[in-house]
C-alpha atoms as a PDB file:
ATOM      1  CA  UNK A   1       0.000   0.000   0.000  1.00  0.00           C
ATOM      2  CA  UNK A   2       1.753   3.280  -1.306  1.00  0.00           C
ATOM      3  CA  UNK A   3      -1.554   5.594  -0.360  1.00  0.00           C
ATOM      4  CA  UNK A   4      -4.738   6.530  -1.475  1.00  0.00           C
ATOM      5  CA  UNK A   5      -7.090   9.182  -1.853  1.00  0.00           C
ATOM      6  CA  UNK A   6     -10.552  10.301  -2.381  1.00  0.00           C
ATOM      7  CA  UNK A   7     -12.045  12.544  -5.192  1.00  0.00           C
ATOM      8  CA  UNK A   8     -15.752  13.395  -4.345  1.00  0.00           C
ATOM      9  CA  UNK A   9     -17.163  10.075  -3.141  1.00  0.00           C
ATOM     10  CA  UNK A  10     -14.980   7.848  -4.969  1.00  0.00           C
ATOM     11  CA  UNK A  11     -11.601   6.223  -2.451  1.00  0.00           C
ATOM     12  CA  UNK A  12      -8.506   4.774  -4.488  1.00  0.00           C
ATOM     13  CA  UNK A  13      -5.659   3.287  -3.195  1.00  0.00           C
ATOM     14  CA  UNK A  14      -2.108   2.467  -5.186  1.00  0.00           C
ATOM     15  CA  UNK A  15       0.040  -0.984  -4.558  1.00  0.00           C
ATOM     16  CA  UNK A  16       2.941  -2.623  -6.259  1.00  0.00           C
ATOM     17  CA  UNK A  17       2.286  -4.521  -8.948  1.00  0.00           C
ATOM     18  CA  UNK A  18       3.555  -7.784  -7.263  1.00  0.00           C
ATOM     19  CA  UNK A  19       4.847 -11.298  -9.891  1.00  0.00           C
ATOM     20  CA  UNK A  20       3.997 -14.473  -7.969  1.00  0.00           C
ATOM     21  CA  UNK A  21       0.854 -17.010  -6.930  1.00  0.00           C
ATOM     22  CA  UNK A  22      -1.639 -16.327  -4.321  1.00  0.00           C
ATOM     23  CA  UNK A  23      -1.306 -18.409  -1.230  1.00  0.00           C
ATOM     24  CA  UNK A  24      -4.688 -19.869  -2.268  1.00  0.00           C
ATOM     25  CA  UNK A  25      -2.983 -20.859  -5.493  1.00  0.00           C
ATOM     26  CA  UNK A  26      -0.051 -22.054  -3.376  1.00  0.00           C
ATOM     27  CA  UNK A  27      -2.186 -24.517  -0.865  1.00  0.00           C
ATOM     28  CA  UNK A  28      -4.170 -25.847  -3.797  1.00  0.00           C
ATOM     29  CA  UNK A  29      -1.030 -26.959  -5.821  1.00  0.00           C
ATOM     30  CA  UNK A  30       1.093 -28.035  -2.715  1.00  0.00           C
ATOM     31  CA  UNK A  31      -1.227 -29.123  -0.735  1.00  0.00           C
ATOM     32  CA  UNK A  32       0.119 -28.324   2.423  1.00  0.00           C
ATOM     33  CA  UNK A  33       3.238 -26.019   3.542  1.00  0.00           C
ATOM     34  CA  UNK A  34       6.214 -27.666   5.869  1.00  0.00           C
ATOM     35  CA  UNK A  35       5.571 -25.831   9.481  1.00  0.00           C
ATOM     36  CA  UNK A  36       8.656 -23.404   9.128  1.00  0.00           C
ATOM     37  CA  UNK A  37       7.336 -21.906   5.651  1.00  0.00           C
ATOM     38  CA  UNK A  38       3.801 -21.845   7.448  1.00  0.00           C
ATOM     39  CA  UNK A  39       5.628 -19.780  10.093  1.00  0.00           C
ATOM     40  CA  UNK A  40       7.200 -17.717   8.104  1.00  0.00           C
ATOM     41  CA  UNK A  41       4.386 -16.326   5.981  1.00  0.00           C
ATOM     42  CA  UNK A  42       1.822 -16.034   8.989  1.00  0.00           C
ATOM     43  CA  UNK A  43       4.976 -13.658  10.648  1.00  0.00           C
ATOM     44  CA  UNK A  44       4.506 -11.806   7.152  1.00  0.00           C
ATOM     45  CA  UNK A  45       0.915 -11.735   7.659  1.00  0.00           C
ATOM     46  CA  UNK A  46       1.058 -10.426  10.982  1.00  0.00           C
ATOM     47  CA  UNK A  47       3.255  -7.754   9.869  1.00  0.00           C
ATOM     48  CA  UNK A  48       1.270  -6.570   6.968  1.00  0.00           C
ATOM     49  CA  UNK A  49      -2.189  -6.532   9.216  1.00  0.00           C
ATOM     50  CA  UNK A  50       0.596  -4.280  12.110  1.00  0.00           C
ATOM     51  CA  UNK A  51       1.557  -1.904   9.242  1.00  0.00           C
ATOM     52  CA  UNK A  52      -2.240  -1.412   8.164  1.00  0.00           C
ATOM     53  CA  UNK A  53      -3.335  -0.955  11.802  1.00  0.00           C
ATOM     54  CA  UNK A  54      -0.724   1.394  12.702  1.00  0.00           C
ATOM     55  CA  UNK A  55      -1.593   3.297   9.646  1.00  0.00           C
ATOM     56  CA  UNK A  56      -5.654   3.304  10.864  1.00  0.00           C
ATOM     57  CA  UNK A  57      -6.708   0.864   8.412  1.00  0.00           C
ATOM     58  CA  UNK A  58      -8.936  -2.228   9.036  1.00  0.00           C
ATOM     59  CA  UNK A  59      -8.495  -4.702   5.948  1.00  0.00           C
ATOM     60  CA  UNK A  60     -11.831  -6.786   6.793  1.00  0.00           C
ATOM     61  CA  UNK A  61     -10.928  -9.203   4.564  1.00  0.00           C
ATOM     62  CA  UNK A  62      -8.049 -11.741   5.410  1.00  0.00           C
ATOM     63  CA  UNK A  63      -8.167 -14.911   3.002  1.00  0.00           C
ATOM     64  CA  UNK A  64      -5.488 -16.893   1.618  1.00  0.00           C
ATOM     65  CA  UNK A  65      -6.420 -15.458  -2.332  1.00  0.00           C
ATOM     66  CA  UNK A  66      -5.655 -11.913  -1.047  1.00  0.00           C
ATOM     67  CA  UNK A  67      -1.957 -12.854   0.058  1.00  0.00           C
ATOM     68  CA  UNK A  68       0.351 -13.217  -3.129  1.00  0.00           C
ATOM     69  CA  UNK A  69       3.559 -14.751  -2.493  1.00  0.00           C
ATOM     70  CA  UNK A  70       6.593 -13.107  -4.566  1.00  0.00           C
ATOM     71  CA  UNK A  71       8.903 -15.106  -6.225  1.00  0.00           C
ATOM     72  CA  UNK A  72      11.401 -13.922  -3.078  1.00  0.00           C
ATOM     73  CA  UNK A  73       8.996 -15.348  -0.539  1.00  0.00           C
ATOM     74  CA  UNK A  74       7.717 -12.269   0.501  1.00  0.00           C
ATOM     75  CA  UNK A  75       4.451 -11.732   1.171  1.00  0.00           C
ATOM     76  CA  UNK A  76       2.013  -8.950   0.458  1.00  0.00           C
ATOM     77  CA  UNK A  77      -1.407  -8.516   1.285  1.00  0.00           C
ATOM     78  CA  UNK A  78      -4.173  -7.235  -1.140  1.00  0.00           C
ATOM     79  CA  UNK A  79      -7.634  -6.349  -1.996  1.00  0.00           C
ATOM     80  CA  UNK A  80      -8.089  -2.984   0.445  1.00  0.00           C
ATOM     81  CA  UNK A  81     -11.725  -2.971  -1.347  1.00  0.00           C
ATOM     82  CA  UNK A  82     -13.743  -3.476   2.191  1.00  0.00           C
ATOM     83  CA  UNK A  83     -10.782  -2.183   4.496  1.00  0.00           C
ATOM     84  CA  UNK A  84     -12.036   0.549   7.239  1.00  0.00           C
ATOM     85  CA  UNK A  85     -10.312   3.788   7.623  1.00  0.00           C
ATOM     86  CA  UNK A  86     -10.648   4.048  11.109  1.00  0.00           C
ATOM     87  CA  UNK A  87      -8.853   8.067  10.684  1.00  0.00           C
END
């Protein structure tokens, strides 16, 4: 999340374009993730949902397709479209 706006009634937000799968994507071809990479990514996840809240914003919407994985292993997290600005 790089920031966002509003123009009359309409909010918009910007993001890196990010290359990579969705964890959704990710559990559905592998099945299941060894316990460290589990770890790892729900650390990322925690992170991400720390940053938002910090920065007043509720995402609303935590699932698996709105986590994309980069082909570095990090982890962003996506779809703001129900989020809450709580400022």
């Amino acid at each position: 999340y790089y920031g966002g706006g509003k123009i009359g009634s309409q909010r918009f937000y910007a993001m890196e374009l990010v290359q990579g799968s969705s964890l959704e994507k990710v559990l559905k071809d592998r099945h299941r993730l060894p316990w460290e990479e589990a770890i790892q990514i729900t650390r990322q996840i925690a992170e991400a949902l720390e940053h938002a809240h910090a920065a007043g914003v509720i995402h609303r919407d935590l699932k698996p397709a709105n986590l994309l994985i980069g082909p570095d292993g990090k982890v962003k997290l996506t779809d703001f479209g129900i989020a809450r600005d709580t400022t």
